[in-house]
Each structure stands twice: as structure tokens, then as C-alpha cells.
C-alpha atoms as a PDB file:
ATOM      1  CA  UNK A   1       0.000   0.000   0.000  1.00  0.00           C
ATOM      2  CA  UNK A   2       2.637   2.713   0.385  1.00  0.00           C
ATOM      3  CA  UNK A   3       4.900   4.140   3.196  1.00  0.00           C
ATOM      4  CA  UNK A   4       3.232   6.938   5.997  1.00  0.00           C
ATOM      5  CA  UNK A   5       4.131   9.033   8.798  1.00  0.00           C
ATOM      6  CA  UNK A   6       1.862   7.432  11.704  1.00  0.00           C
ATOM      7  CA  UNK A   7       1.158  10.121  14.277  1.00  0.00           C
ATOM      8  CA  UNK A   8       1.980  11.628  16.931  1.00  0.00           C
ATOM      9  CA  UNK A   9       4.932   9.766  17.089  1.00  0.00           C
ATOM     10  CA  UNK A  10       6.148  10.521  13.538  1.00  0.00           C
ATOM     11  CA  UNK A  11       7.747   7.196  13.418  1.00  0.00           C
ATOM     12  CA  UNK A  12       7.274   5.887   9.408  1.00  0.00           C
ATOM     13  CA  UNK A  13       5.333   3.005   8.707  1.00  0.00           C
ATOM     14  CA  UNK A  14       5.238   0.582   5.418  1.00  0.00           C
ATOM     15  CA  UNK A  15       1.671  -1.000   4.731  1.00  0.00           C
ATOM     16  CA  UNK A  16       1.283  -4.449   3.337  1.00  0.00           C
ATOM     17  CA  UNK A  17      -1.928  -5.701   2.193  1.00  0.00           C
ATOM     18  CA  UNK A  18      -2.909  -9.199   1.954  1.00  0.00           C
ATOM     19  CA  UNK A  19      -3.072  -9.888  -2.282  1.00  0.00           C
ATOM     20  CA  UNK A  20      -6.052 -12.215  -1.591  1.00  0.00           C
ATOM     21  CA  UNK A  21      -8.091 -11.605   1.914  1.00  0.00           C
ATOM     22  CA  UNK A  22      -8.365  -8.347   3.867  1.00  0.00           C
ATOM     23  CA  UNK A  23      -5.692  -8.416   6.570  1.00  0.00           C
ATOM     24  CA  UNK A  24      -3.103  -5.601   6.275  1.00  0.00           C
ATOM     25  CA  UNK A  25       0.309  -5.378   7.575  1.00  0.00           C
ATOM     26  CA  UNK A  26       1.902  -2.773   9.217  1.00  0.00           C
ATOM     27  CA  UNK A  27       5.716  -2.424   9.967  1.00  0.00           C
ATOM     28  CA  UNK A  28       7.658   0.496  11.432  1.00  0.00           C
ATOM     29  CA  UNK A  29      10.340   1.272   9.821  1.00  0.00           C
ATOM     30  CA  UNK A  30      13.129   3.990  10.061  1.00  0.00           C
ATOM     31  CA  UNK A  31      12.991   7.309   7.954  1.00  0.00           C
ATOM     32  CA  UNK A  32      15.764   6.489   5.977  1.00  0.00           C
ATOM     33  CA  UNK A  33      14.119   3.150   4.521  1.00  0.00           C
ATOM     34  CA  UNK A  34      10.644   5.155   4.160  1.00  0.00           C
ATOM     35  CA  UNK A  35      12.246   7.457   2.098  1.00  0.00           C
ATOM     36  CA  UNK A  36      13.854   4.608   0.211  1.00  0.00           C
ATOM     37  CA  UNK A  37      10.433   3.350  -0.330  1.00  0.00           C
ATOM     38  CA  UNK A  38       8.689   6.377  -1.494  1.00  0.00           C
ATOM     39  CA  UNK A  39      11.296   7.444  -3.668  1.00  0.00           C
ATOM     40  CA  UNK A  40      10.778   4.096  -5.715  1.00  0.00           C
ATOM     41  CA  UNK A  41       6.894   3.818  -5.502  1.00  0.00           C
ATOM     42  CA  UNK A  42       7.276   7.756  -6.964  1.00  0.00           C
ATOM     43  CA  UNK A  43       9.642   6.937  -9.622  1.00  0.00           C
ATOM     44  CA  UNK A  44      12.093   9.800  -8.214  1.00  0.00           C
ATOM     45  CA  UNK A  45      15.656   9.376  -9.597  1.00  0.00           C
ATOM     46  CA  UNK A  46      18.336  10.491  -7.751  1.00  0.00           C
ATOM     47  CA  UNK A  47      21.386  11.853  -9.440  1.00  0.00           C
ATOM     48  CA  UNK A  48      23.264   8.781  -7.524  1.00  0.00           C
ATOM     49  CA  UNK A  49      22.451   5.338  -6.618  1.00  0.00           C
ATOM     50  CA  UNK A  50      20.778   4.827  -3.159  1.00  0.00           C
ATOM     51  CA  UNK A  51      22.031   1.998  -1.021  1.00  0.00           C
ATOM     52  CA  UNK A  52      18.874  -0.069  -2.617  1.00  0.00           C
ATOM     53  CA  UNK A  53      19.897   1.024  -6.336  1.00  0.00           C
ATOM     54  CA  UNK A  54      23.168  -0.583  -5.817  1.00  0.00           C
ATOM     55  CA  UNK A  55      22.188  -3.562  -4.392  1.00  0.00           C
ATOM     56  CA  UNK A  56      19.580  -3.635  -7.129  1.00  0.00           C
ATOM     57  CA  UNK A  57      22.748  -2.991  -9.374  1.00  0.00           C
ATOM     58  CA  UNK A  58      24.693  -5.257  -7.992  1.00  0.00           C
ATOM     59  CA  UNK A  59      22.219  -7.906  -8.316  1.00  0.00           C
ATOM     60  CA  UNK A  60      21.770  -7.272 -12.143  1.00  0.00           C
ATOM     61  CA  UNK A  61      25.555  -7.320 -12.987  1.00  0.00           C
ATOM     62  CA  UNK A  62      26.221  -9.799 -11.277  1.00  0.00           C
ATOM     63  CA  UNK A  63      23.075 -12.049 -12.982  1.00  0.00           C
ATOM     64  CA  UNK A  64      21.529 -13.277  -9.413  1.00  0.00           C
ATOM     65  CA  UNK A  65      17.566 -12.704  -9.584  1.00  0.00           C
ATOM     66  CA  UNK A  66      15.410 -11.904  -6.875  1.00  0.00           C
ATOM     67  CA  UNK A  67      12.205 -14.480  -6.796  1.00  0.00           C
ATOM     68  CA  UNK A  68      10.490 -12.865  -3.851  1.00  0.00           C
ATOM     69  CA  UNK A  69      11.261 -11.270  -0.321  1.00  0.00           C
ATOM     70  CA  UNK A  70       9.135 -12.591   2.566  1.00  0.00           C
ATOM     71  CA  UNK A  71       8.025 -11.306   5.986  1.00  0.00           C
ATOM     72  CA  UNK A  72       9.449 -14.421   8.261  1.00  0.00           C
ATOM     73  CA  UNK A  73       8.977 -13.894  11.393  1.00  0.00           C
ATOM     74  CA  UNK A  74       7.804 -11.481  14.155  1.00  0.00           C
ATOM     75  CA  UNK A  75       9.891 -11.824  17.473  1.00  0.00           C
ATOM     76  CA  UNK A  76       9.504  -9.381  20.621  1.00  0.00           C
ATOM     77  CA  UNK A  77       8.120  -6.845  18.290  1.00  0.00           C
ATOM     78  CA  UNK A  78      10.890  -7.128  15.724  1.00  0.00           C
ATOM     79  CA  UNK A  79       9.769  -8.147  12.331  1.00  0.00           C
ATOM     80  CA  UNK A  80      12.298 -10.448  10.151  1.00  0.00           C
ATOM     81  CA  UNK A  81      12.570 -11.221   6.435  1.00  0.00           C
ATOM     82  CA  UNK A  82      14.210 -13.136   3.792  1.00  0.00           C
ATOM     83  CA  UNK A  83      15.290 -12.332   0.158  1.00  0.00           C
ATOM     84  CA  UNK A  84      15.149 -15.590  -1.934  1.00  0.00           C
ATOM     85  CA  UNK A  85      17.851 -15.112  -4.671  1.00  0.00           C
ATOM     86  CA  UNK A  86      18.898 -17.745  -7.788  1.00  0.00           C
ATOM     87  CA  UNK A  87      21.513 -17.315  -9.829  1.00  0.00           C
ATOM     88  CA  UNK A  88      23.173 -20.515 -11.824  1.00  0.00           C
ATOM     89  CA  UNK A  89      21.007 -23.106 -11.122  1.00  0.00           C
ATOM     90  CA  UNK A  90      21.811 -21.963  -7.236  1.00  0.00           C
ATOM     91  CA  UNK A  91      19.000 -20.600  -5.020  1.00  0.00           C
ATOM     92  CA  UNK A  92      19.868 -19.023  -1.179  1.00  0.00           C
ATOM     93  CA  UNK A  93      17.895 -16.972   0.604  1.00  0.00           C
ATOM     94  CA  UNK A  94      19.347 -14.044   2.969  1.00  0.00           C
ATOM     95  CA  UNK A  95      17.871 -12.861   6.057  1.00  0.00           C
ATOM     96  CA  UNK A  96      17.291  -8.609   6.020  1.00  0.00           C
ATOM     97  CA  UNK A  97      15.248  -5.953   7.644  1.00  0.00           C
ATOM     98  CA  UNK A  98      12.051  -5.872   6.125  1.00  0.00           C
ATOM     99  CA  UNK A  99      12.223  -2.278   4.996  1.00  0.00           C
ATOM    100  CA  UNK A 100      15.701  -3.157   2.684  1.00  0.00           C
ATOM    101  CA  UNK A 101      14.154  -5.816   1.531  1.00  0.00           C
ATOM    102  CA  UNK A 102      10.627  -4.052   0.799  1.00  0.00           C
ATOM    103  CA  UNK A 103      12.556  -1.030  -0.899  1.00  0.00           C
ATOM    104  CA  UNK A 104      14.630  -3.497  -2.914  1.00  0.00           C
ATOM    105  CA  UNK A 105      11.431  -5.486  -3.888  1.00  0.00           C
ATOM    106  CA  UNK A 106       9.828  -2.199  -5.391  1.00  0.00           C
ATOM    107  CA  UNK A 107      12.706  -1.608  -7.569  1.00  0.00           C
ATOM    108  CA  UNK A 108      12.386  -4.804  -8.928  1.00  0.00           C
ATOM    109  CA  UNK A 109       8.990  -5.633  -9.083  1.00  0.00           C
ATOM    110  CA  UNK A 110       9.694  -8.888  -6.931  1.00  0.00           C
ATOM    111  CA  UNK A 111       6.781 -10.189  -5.050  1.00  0.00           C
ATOM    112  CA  UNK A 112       6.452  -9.243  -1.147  1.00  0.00           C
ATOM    113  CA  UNK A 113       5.096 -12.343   0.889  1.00  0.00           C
ATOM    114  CA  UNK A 114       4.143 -12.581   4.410  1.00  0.00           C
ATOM    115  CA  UNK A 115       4.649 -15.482   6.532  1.00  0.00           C
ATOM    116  CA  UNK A 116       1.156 -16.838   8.006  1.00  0.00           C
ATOM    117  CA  UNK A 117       2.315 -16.766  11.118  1.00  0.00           C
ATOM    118  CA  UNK A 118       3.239 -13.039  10.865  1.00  0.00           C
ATOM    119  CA  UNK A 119      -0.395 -12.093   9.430  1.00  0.00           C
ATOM    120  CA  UNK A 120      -2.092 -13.965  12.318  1.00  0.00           C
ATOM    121  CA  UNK A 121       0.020 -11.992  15.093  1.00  0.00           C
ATOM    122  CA  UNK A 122       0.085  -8.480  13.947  1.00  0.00           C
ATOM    123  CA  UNK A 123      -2.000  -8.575  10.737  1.00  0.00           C
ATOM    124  CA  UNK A 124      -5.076  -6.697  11.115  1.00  0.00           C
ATOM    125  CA  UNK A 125      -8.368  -6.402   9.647  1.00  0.00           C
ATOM    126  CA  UNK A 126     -10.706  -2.954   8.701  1.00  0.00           C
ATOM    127  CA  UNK A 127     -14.005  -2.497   9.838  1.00  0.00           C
ATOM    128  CA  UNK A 128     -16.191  -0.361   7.208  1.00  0.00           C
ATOM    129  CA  UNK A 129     -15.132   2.444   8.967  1.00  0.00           C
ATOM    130  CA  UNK A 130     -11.419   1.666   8.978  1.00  0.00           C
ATOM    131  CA  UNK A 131     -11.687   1.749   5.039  1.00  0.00           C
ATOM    132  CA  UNK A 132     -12.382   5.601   5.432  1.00  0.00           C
ATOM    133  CA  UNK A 133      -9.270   5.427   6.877  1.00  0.00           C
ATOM    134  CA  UNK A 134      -7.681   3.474   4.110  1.00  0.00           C
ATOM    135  CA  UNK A 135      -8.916   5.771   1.362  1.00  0.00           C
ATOM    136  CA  UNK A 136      -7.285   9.194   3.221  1.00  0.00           C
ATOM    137  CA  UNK A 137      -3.956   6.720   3.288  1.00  0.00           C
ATOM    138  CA  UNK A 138      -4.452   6.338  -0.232  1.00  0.00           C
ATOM    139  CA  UNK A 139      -5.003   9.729  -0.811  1.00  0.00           C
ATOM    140  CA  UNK A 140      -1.809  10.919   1.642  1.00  0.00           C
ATOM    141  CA  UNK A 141       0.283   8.573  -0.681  1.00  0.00           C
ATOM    142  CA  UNK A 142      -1.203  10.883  -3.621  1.00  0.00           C
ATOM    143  CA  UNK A 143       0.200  13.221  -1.784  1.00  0.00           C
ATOM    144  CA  UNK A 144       3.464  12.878   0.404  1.00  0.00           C
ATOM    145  CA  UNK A 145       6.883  13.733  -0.920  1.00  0.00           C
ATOM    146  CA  UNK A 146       9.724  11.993   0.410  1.00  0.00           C
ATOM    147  CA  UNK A 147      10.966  15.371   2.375  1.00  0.00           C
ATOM    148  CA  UNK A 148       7.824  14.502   5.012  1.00  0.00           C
ATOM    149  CA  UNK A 149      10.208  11.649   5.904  1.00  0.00           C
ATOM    150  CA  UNK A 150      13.525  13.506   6.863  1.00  0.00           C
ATOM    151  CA  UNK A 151      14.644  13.234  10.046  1.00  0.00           C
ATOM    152  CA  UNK A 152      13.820  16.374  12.806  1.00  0.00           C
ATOM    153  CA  UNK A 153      16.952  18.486  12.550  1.00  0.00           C
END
């Protein structure tokens, strides 16, 4: 769904939907990362690579291919994650932060999964009313630039 700014805390949050039911997944993640996200979900180019470019760079030269990134586990309030890579024949999967792994996914188009597990403890569900809710996120995505996420000087 996007990247926001939950309030009043201003701490940054990335929002997974479920592809086929109606949980949704939220994970905090750091300004940095949020920016990382929104910059790619905008299309903004930067005149250099961001850390996720060149790992998405990397990844390309090198001829290893993504298959999918997926939300492993949730431990004391700490969400983990996997990238599932092949290259040769080879296939290995690499534990991350969810938030590289999400801003390297939307570079690449590479499918975000959640573990079942993970949807069942923090996953949550919208009443009708709650969609209101989801509609002014969609519209705030319309709407943010990436400068809402920089860090309080």
C-alpha cells in the first residue's frame, strides 16, 4: 500500500496488504528506509544510486535474480525477512530488515510475501469504517513527498 508518517509519534510506517483476503500489515520502519520506499513507488531518480539502487545494481551485474522477499517472522516486536535469490542453477535466501528488503522489492517488481504466522500476530483487519481510513492513506500517498520523511533536525 505505500509508506506513511503514523502520528503523533512521527515514526514511518510501510503498509502491506494481503493480495487475496483483507488483513493488512503494518511495519515500522526507520525514515531512511521510508524514504527509500517512497522514492521508488514515486519513480524519483536520484542523481546517484541509493544503497537499494546498488544492491539492485549489484544484483543485475552480477546475474543473481530476486524471486520474492518474505516477511518471516515477528519476534519481541521485531519483524524479520528473507530475500530468496537464484543465480546458476543456485538458489539461497538471505535474512534482512524488512524495509531493505521491501525497498529493494519495489525496484524490482519482486513479489512481497508474508509469513502466516506473521499475518495472524500483527495482521489486522478494517471495519467499514477503517476503510475511510484506508482511502485518506491512499489519498496521503497521492500526496506525500519523500521530504515529510527527513529526520527532525
Amino acid at each position: 500500500m505505500g509508506v506513511r508518517v503514523e502520528l503523533p509519534s512521527n515514526q514511518p510506517i510501510v503498509l502491506l496488504k494481503e493480495s487475496d483476503g483483507e488483513r493488512y500489515l503494518p511495519i515500522w520502519i526507520g525514515a531512511v528506509e521510508a524514504t527509500a520506499i517512497a522514492f521508488a513507488l514515486q519513480g524519483i531518480q536520484t542523481p546517484r544510486p541509493m544503497t537499494h539502487d546498488l544492491m539492485r545494481d549489484i544484483l543485475g551485474e552480477t546475474q543473481v535474480a530476486v524471486e520474492r522477499i518474505l516477511i518471516s517472522e515477528l519476534v519481541d516486536q521485531t519483524f524479520y525477512a528473507l530475500i530468496r535469490m537464484s543465480s546458476d542453477g543456485r538458489t539461497v535466501e538471505v535474512s534482512s530488515r524488512p524495509s531493505d528488503a521491501i525497498a529493494l522489492a519495489v525496484r524490482i517488481n519482486a513479489p512481497i510475501y508474508a509469513a502466516e504466522e506473521v499475518l495472524d500476530q500483527a495482521g489486522i483487519e478494517l471495519r467499514d469504517e477503517e476503510e475511510t481510513e484506508v482511502e485518506k492513506f491512499r489519498e496521503f500517498l497521492d500526496q506525500v513527498s519523500p521530504e515529510d520523511f527527513a529526520a527532525d533536525q
